[in-house]
N, C-alpha and C. Protein backbone atom coordinates (compact mmCIF):
# COMPACT_ATOMS: atom_id res chain seq x y z
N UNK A 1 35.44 60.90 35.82
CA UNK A 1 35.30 61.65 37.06
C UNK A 1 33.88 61.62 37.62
N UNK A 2 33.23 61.23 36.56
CA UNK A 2 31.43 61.21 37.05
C UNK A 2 31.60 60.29 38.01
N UNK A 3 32.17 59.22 37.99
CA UNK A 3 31.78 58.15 38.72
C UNK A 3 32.04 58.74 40.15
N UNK A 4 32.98 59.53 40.82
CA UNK A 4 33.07 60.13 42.53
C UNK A 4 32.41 61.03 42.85
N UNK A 5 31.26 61.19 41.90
CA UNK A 5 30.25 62.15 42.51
C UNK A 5 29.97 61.43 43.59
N UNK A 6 30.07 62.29 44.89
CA UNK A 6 28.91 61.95 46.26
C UNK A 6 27.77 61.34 45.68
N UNK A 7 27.00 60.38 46.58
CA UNK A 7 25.57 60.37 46.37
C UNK A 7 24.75 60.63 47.77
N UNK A 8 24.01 61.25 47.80
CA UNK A 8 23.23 61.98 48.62
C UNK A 8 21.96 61.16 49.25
N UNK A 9 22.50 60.57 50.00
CA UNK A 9 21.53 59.50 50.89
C UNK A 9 20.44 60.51 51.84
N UNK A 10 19.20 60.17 51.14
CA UNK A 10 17.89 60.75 51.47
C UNK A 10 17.08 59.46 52.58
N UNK A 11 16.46 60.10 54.01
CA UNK A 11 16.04 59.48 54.47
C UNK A 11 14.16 58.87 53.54
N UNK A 12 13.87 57.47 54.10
CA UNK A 12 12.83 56.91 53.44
C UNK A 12 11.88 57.82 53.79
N UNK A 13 11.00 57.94 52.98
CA UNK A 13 9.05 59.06 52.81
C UNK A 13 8.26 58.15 53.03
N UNK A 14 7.15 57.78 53.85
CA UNK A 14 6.04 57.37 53.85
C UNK A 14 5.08 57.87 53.01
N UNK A 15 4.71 57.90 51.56
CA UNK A 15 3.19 58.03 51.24
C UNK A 15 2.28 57.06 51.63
N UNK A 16 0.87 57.27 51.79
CA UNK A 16 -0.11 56.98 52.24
C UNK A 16 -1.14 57.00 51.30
N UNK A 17 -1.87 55.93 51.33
CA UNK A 17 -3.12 56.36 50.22
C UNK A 17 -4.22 56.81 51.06
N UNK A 18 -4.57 57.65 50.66
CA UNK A 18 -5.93 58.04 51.70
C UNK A 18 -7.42 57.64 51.57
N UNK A 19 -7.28 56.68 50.23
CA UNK A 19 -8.50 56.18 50.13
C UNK A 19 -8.76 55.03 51.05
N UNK A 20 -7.41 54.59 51.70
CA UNK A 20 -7.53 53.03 51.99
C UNK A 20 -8.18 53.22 53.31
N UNK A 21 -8.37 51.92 53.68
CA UNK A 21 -9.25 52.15 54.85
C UNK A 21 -9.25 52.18 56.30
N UNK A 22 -7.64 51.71 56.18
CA UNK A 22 -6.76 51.47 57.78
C UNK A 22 -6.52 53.03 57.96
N UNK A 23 -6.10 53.33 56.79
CA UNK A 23 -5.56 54.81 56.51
C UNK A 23 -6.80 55.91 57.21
N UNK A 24 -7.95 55.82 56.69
CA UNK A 24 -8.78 56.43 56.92
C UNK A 24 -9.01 56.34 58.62
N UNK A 25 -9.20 55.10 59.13
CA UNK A 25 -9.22 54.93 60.43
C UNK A 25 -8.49 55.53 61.31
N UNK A 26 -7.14 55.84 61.02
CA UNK A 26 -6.14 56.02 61.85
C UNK A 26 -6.23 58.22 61.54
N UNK A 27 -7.05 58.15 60.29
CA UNK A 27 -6.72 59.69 59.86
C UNK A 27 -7.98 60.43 61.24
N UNK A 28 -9.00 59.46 61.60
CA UNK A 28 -10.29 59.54 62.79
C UNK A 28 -9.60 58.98 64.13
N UNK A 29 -8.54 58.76 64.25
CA UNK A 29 -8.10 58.19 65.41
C UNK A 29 -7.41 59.23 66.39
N UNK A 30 -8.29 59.40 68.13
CA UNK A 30 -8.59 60.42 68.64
C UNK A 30 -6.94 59.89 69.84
N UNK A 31 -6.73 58.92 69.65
CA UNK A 31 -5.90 58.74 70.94
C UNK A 31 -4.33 59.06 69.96
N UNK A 32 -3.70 59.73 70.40
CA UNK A 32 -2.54 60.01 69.88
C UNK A 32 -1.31 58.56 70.20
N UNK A 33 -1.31 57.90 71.41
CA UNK A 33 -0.03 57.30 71.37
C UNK A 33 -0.56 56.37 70.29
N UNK A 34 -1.82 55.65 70.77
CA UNK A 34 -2.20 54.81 69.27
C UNK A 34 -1.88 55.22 68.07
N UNK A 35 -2.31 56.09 67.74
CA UNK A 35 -1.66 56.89 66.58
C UNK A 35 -0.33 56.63 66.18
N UNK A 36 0.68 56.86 67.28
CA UNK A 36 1.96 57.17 66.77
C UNK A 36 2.16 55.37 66.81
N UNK A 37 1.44 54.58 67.36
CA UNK A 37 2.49 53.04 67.69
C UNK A 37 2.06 52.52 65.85
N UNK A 38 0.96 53.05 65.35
CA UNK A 38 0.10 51.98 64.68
C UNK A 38 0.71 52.66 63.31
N UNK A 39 1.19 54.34 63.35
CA UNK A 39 2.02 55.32 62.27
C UNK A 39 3.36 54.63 62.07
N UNK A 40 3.90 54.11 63.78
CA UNK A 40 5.66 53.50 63.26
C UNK A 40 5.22 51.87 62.85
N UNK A 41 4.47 51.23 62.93
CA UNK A 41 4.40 50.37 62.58
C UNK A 41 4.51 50.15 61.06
N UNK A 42 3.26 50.86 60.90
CA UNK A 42 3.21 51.47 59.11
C UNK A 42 4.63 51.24 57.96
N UNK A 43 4.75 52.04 59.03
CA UNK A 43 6.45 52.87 58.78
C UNK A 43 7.86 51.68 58.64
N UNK A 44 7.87 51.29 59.66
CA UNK A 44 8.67 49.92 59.22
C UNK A 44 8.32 48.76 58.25
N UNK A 45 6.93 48.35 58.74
CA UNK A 45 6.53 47.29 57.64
C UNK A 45 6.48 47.83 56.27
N UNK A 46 6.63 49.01 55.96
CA UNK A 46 6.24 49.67 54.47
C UNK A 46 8.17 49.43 54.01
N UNK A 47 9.22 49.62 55.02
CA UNK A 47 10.10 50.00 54.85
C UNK A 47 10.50 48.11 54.40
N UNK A 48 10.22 47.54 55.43
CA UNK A 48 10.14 46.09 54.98
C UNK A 48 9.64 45.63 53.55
N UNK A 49 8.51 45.67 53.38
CA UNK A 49 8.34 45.21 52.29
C UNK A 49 8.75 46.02 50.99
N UNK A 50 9.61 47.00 51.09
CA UNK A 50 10.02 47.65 50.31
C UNK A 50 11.41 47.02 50.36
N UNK A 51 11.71 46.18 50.52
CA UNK A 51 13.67 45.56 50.79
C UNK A 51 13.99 46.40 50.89
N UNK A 52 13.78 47.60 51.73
CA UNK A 52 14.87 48.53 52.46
C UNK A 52 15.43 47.83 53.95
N UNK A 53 17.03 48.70 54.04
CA UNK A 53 16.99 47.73 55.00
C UNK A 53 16.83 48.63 56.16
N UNK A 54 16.71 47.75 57.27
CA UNK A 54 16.09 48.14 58.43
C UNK A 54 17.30 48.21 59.24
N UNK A 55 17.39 48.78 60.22
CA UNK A 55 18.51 49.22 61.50
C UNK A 55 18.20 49.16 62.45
N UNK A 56 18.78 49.01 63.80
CA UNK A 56 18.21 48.84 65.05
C UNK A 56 17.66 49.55 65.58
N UNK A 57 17.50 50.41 65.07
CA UNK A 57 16.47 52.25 65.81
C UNK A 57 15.54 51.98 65.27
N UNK A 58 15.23 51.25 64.20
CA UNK A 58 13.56 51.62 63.24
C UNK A 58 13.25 49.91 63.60
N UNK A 59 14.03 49.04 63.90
CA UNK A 59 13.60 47.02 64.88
C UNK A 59 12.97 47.90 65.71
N UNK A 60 13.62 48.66 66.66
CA UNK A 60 12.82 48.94 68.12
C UNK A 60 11.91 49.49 68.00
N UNK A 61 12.10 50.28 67.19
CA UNK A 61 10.80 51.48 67.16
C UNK A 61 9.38 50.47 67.04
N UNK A 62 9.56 49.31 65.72
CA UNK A 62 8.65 48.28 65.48
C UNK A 62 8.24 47.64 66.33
N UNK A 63 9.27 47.22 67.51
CA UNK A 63 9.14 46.09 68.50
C UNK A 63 9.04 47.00 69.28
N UNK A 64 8.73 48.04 70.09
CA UNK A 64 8.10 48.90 70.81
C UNK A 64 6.94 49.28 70.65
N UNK A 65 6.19 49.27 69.56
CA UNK A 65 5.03 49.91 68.63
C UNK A 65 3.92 48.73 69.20
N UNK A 66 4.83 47.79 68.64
CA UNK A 66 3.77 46.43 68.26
C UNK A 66 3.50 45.95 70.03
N UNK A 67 4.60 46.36 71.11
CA UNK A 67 4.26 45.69 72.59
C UNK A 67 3.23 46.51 73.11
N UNK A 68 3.44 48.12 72.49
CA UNK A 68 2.24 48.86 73.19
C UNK A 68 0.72 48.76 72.60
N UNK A 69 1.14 47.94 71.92
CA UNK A 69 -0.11 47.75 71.05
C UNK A 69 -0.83 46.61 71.58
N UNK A 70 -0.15 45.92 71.79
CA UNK A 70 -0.69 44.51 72.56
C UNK A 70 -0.89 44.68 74.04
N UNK A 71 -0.22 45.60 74.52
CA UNK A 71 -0.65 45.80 76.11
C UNK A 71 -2.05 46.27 76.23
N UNK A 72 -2.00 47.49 75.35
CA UNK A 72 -3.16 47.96 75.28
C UNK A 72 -4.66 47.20 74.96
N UNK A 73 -4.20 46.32 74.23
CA UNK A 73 -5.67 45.38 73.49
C UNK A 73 -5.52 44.12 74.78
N UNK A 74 -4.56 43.85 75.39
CA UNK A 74 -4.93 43.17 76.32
C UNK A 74 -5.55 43.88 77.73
N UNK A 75 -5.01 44.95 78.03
CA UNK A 75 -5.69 45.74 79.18
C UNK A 75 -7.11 46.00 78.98
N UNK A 76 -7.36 45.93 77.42
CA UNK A 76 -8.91 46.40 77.52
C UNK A 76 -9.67 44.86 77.28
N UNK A 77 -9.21 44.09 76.62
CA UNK A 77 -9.93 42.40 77.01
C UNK A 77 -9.92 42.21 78.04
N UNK A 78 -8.91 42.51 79.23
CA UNK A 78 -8.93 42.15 80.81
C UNK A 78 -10.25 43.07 81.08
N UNK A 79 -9.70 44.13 80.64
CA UNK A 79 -11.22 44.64 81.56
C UNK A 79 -12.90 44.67 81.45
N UNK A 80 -12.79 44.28 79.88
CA UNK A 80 -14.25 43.68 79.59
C UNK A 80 -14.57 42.52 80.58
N UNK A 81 -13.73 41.43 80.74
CA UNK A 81 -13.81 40.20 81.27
C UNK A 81 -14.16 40.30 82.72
N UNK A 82 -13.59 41.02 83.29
CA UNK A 82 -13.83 41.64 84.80
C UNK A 82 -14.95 41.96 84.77
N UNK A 83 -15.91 42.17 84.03
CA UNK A 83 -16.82 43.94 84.18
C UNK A 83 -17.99 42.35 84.40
C-alpha cells in the first residue's frame, strides 16, 4: 500500500551563494527591472543545469529576461556612440 502514497510535488528553491560575485553584484543592484530580468535568468539557467525540466512559462520568462537585457545594453551602446 506504501507504494500509492501521493507524492507531493514541491515547486524548485533558488539558493544563492552570497559569496559569489555576480551574486554580490546583483545583491548592490539599484535598478529593480534589471534585477528581476538577471534574478529569472538565474532562475532558469540554475533550473537547466540542474536537468530539471523546464515549461513554457519559465522558456518565456528566460526568453523575455534575456531580450530585456539586450535591449537595454544595446540602448545604452547606442547612446554612448551618439554622445
Amino acid at each position: 500500500m506504501d507504494s500509492f502514497t501521493p507524492i507531493i510535488q514541491r515547486d524548485p528553491v533558488l539558493c544563492m551563494n552570497a559569496g559569489n560575485e555576480i551574486i554580490q553584484m546583483l545583491i548592490r543592484m539599484n535598478d529593480p527591472i534589471v534585477f528581476q530580468a538577471i534574478l529569472s535568468i538565474l532562475y532558469v539557467q540554475s533550473l537547466l543545469m540542474g536537468k530539471y525540466p523546464v515549461n513554457n512559462e519559465e522558456m518565456n520568462l528566460f526568453n523575455e529576461s534575456l531580450y530585456q537585457l539586450i535591449v537595454m545594453g544595446m540602448s545604452d551602446l547606442l547612446e554612448n556612440i551618439t554622445k
